[in-house]
PDB file of N, CA and C in Angstrom:
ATOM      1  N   UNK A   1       0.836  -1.191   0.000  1.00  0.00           N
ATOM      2  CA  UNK A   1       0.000   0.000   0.000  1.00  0.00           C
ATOM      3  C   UNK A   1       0.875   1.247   0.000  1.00  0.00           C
ATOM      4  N   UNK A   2       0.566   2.317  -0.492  1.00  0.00           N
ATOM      5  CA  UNK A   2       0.739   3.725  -0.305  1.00  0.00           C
ATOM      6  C   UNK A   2       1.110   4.031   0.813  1.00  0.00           C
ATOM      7  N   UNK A   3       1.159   5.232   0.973  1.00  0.00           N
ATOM      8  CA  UNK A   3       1.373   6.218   2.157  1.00  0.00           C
ATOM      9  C   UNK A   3      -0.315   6.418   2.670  1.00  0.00           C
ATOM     10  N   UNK A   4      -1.080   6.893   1.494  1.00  0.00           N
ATOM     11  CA  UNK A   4      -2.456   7.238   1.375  1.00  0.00           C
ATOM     12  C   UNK A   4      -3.099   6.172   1.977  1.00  0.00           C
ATOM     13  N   UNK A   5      -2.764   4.819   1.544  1.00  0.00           N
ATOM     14  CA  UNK A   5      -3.798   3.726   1.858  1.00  0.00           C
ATOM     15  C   UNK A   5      -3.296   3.463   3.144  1.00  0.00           C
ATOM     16  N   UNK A   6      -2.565   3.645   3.454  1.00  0.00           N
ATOM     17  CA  UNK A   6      -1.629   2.847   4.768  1.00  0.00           C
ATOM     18  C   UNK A   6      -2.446   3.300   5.887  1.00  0.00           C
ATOM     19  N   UNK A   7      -2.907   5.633   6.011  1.00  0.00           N
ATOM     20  CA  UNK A   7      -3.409   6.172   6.851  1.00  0.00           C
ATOM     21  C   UNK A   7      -4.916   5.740   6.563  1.00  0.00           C
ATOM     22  N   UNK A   8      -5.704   5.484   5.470  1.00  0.00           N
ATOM     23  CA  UNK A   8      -6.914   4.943   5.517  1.00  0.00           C
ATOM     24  C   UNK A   8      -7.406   4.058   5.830  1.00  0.00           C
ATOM     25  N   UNK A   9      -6.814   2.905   5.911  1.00  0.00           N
ATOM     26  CA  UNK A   9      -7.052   1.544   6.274  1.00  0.00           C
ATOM     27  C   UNK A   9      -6.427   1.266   7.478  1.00  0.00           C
ATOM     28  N   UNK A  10      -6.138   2.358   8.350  1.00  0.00           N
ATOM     29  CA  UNK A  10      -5.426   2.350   9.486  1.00  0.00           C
ATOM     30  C   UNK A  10      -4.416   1.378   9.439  1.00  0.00           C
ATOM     31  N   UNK A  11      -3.581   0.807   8.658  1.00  0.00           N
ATOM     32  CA  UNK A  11      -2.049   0.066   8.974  1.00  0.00           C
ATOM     33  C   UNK A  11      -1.365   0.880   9.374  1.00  0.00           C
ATOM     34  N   UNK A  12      -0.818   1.951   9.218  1.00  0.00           N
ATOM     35  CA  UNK A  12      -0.573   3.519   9.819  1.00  0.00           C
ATOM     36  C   UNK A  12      -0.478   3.849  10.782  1.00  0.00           C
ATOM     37  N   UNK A  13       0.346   4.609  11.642  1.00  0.00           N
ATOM     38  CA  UNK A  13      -0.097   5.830  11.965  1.00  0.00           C
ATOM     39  C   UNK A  13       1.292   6.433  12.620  1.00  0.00           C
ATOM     40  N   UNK A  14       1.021   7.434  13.415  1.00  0.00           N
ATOM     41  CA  UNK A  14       2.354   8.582  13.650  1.00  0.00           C
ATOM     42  C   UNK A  14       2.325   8.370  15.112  1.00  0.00           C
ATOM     43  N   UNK A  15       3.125   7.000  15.760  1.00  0.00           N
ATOM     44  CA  UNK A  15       3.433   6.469  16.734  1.00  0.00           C
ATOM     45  C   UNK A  15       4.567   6.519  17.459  1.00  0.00           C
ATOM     46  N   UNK A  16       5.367   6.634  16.494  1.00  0.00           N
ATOM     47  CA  UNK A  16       6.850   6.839  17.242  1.00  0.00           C
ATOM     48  C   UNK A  16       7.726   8.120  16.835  1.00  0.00           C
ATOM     49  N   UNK A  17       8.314   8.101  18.127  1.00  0.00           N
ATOM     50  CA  UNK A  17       9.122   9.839  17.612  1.00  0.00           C
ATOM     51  C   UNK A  17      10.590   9.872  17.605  1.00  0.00           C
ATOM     52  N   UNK A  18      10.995  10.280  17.292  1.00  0.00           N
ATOM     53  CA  UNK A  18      12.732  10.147  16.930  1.00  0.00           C
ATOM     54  C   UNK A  18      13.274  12.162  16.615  1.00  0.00           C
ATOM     55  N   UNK A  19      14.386  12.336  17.262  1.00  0.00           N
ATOM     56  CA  UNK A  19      15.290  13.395  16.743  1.00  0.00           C
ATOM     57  C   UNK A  19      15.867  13.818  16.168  1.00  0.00           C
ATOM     58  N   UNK A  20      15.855  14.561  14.984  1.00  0.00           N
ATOM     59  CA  UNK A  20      17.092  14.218  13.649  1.00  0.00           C
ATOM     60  C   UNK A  20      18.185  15.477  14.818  1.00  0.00           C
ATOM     61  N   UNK A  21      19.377  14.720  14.328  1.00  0.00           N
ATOM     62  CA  UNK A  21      20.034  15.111  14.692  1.00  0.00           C
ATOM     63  C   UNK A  21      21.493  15.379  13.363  1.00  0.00           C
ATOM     64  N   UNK A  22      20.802  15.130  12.096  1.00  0.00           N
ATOM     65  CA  UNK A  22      21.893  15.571  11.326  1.00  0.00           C
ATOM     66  C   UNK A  22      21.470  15.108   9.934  1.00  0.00           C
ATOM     67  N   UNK A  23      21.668  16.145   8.969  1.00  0.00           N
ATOM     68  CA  UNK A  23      21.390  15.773   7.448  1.00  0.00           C
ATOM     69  C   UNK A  23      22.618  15.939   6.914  1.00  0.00           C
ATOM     70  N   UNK A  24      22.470  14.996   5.535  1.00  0.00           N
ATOM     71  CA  UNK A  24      23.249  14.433   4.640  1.00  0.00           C
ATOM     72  C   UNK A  24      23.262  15.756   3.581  1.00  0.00           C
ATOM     73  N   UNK A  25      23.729  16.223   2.754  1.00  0.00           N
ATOM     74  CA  UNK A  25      23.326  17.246   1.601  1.00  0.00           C
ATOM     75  C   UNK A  25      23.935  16.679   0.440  1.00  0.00           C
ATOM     76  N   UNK A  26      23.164  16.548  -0.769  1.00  0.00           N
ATOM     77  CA  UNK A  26      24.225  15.821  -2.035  1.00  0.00           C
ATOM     78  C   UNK A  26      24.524  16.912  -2.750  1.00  0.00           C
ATOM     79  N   UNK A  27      25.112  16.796  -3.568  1.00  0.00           N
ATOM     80  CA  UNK A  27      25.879  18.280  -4.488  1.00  0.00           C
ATOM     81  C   UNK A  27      24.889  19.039  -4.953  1.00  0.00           C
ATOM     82  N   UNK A  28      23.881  18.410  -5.017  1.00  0.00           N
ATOM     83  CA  UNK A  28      22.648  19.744  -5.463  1.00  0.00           C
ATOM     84  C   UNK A  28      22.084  20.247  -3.903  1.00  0.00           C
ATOM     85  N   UNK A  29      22.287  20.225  -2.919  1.00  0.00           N
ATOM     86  CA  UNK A  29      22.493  20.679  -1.706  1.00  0.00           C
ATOM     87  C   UNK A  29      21.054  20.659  -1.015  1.00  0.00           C
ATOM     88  N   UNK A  30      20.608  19.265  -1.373  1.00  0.00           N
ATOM     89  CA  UNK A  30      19.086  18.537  -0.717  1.00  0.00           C
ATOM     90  C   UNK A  30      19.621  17.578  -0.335  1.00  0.00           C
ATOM     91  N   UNK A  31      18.819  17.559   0.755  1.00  0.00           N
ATOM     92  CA  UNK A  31      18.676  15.953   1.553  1.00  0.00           C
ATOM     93  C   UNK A  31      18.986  14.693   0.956  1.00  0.00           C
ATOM     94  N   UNK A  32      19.657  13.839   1.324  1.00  0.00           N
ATOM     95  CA  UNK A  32      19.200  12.535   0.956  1.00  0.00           C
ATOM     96  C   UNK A  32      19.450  11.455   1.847  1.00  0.00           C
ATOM     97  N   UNK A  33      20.052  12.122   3.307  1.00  0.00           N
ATOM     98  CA  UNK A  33      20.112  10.728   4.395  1.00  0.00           C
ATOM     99  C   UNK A  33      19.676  11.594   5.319  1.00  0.00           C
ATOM    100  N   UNK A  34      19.442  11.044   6.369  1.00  0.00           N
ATOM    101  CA  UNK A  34      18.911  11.967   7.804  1.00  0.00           C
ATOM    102  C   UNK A  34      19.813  10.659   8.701  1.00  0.00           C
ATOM    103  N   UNK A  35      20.145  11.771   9.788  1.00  0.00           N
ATOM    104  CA  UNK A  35      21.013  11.161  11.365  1.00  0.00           C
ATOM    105  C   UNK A  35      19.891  11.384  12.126  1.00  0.00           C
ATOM    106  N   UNK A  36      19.131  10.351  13.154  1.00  0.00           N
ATOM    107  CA  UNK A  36      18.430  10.296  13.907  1.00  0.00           C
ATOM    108  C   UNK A  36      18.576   9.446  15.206  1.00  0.00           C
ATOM    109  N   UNK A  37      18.138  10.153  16.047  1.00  0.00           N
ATOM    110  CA  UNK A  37      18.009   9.646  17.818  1.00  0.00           C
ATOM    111  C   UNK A  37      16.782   9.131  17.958  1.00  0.00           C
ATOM    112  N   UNK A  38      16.301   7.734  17.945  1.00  0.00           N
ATOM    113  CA  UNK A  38      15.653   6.597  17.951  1.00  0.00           C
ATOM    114  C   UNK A  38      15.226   6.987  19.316  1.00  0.00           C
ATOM    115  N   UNK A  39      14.430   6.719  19.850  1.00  0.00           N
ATOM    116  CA  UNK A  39      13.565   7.006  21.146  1.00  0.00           C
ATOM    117  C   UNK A  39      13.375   5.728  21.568  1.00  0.00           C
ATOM    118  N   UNK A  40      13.821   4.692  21.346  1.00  0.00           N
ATOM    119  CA  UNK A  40      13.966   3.316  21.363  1.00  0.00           C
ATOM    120  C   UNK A  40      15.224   3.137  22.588  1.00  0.00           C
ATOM    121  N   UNK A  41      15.838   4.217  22.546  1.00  0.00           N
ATOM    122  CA  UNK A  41      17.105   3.908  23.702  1.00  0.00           C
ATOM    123  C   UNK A  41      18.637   3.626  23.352  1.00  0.00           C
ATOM    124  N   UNK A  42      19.384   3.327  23.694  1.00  0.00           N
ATOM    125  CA  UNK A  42      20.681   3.242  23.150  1.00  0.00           C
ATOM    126  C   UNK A  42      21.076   1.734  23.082  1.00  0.00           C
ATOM    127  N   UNK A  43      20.389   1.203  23.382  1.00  0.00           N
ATOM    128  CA  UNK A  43      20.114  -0.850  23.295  1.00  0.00           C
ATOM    129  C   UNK A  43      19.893  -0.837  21.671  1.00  0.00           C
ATOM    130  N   UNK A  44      19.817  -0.207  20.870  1.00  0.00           N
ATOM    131  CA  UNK A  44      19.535  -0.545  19.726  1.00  0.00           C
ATOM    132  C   UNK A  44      20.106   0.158  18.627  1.00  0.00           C
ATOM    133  N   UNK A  45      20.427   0.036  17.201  1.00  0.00           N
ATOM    134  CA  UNK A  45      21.324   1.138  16.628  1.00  0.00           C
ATOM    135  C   UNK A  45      22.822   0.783  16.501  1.00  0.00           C
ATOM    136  N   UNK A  46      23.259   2.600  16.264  1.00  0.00           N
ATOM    137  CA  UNK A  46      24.834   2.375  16.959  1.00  0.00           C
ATOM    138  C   UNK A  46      24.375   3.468  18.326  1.00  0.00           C
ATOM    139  N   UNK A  47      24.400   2.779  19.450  1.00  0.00           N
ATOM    140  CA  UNK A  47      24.221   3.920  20.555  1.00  0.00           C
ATOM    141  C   UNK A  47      22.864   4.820  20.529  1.00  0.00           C
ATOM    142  N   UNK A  48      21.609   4.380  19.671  1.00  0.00           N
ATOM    143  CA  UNK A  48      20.665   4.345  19.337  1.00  0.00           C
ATOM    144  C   UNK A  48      20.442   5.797  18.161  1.00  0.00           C
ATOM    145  N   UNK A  49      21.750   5.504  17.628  1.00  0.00           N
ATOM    146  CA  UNK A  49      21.767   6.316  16.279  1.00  0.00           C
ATOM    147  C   UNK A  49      21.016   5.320  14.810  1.00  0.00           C
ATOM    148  N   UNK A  50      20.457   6.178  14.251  1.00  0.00           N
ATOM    149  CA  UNK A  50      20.269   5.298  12.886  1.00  0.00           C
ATOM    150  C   UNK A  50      20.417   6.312  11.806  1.00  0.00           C
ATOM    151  N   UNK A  51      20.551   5.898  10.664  1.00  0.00           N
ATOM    152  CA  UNK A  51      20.612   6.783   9.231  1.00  0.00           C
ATOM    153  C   UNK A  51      19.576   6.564   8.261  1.00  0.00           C
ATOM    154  N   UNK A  52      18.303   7.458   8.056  1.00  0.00           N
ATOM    155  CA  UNK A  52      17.556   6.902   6.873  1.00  0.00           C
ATOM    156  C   UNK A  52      17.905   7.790   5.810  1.00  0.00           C
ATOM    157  N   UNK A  53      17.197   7.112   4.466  1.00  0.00           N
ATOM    158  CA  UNK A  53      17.113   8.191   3.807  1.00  0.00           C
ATOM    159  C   UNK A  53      16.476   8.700   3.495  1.00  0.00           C
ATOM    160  N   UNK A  54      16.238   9.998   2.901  1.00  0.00           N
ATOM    161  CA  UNK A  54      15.288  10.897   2.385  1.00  0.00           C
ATOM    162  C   UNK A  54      13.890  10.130   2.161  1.00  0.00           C
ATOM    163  N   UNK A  55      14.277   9.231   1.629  1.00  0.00           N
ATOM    164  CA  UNK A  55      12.932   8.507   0.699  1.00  0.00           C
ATOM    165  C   UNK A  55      12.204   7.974   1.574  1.00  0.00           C
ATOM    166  N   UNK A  56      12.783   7.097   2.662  1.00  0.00           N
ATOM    167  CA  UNK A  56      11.953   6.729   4.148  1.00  0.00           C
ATOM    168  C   UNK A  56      11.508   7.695   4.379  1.00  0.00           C
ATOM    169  N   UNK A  57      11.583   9.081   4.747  1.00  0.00           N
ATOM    170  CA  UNK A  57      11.113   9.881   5.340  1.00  0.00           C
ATOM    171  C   UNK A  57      10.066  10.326   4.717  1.00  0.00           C
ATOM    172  N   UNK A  58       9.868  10.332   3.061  1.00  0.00           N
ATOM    173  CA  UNK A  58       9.027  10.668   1.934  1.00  0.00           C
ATOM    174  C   UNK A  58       7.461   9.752   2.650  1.00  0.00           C
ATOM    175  N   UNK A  59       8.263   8.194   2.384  1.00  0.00           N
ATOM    176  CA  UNK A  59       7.639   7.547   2.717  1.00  0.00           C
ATOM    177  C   UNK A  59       6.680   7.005   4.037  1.00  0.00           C
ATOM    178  N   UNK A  60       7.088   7.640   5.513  1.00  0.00           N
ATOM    179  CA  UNK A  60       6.887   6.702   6.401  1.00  0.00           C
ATOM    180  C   UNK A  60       6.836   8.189   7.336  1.00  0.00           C
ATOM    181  N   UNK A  61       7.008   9.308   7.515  1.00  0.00           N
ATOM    182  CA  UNK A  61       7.087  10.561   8.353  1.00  0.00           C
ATOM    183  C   UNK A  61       6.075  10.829   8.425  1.00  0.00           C
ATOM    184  N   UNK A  62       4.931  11.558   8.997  1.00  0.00           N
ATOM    185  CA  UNK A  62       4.173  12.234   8.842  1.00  0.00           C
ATOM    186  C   UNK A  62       3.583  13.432   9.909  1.00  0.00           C
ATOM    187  N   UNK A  63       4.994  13.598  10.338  1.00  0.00           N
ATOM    188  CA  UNK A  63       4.504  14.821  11.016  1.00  0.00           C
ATOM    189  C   UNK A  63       6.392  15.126  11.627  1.00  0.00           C
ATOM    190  N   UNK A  64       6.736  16.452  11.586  1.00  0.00           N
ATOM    191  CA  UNK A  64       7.560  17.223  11.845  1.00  0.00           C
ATOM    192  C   UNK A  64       6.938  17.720  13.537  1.00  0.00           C
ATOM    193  N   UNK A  65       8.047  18.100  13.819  1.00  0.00           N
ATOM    194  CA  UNK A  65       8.221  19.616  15.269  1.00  0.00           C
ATOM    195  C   UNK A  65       9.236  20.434  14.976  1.00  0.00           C
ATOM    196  N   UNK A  66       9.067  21.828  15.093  1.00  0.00           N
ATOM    197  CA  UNK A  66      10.193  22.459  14.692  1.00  0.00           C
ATOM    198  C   UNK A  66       9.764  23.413  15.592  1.00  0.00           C
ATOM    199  N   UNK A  67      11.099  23.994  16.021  1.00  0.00           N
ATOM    200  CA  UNK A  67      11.499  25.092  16.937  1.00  0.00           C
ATOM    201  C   UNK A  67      11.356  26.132  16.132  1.00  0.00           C
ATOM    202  N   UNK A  68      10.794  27.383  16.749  1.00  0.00           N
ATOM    203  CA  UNK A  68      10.557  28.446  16.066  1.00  0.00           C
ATOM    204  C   UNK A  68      11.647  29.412  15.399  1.00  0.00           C
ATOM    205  N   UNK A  69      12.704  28.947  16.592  1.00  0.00           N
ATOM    206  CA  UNK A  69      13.483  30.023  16.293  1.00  0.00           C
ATOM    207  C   UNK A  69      14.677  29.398  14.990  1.00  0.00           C
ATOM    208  N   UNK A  70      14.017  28.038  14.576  1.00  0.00           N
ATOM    209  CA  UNK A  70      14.824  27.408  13.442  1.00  0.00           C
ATOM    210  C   UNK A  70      13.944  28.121  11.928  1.00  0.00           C
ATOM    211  N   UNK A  71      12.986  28.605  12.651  1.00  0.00           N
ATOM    212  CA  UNK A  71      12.361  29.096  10.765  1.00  0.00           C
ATOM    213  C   UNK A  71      12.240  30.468  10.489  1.00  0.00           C
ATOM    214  N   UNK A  72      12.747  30.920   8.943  1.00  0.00           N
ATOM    215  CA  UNK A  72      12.834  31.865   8.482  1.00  0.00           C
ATOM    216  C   UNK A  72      11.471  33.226   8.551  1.00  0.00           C
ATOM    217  N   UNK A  73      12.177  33.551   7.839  1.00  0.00           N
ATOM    218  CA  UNK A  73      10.847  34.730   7.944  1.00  0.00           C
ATOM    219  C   UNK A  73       9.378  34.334   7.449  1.00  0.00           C
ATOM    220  N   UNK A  74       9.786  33.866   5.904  1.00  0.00           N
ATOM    221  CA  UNK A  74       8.413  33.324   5.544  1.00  0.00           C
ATOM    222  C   UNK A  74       7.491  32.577   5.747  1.00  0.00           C
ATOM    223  N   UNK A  75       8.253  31.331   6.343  1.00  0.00           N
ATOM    224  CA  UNK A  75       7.294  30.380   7.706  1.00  0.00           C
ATOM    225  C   UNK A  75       7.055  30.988   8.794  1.00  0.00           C
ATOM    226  N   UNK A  76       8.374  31.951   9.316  1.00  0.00           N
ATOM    227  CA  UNK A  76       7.409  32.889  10.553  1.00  0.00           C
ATOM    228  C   UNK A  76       5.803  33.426  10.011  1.00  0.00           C
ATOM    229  N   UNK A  77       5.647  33.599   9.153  1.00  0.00           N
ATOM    230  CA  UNK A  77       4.384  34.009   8.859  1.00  0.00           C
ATOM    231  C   UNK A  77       3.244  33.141   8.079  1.00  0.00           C
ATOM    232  N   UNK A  78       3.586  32.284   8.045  1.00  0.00           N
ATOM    233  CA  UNK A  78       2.653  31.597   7.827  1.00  0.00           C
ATOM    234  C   UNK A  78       1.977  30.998   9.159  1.00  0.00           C
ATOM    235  N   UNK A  79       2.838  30.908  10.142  1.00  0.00           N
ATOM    236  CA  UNK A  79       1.756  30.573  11.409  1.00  0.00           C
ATOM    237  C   UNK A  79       0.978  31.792  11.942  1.00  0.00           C
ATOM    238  N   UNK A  80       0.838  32.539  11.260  1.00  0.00           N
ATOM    239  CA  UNK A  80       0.187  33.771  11.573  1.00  0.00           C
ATOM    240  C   UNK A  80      -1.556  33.500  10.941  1.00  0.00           C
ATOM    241  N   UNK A  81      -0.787  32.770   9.660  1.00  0.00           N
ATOM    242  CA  UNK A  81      -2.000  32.980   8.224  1.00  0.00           C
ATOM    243  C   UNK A  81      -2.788  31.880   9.040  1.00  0.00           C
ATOM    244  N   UNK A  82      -4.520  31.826   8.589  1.00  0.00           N
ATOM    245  CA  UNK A  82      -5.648  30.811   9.171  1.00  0.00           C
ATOM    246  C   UNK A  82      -4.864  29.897   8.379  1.00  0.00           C
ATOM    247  N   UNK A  83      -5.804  28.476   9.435  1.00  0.00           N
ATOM    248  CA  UNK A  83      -5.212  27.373   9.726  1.00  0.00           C
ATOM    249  C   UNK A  83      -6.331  26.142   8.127  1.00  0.00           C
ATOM    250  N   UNK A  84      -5.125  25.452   7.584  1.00  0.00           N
ATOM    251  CA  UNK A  84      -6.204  24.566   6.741  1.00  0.00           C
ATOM    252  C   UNK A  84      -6.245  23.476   6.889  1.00  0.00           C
ATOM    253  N   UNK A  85      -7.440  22.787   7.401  1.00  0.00           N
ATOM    254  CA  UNK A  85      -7.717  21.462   7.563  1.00  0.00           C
ATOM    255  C   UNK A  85      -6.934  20.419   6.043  1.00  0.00           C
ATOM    256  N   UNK A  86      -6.087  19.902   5.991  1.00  0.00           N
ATOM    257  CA  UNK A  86      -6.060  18.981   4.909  1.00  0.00           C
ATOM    258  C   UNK A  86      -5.804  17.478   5.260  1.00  0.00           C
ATOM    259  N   UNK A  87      -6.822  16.707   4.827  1.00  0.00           N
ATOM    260  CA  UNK A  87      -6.962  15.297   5.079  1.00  0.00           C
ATOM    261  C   UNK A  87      -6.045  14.413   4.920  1.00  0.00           C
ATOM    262  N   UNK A  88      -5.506  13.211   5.533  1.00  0.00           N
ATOM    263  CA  UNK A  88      -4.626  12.216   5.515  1.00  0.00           C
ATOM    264  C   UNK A  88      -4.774  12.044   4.017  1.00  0.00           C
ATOM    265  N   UNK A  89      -6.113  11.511   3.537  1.00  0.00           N
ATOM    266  CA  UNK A  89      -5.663  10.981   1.844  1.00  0.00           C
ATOM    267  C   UNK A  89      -5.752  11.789   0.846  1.00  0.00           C
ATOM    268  N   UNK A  90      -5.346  13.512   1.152  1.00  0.00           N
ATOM    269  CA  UNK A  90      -5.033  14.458   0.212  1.00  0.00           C
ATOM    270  C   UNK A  90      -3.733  14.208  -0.272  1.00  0.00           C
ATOM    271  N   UNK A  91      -2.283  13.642   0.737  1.00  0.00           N
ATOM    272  CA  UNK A  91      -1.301  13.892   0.872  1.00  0.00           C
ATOM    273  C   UNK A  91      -0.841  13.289  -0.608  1.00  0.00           C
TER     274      UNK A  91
END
């Protein structure tokens, strides 16, 4: 299944949380691995580090946290702008 079908048919959902703690950049200077702190503990991993890539994250993320003081001006303002409901199987 999809990403889409996965949240509809409830196989899904946004259960576990993890820390990135470091991106990869390829010469066109986008993502393509992420360094993450597994919330799983340090029993697992290296020291409960793991590396995905971009495409897992495409695939299997569905929800961010970000510190405010990490976003620019133009996302500063968009949490200003009203809020839009958009559905799991819009994505």
């Amino acid at each position: 299944m999809n990403k889409t079908d996965r949240l509809e048919y409830r196989d899904s959902s946004a259960t576990h949380a993890m820390i990135l703690v470091g991106v990869n950049l390829n010469e066109e200077g986008k993502p393509d691995r992420w360094k993450i702190e597994n919330s799983w503990g340090k029993e697992v991993g290296k020291n409960g580090i793991f590396v995905c890539s971009d495409a897992y994250f495409d695939e299997f993320v569905y929800q961010a946290v970000i510190h405010k003081s990490l976003l620019n001006e133009k996302q500063l303002a968009l949490l200003e702008a009203e809020a839009e409901e958009i559905l799991p199987w819009a994505m």
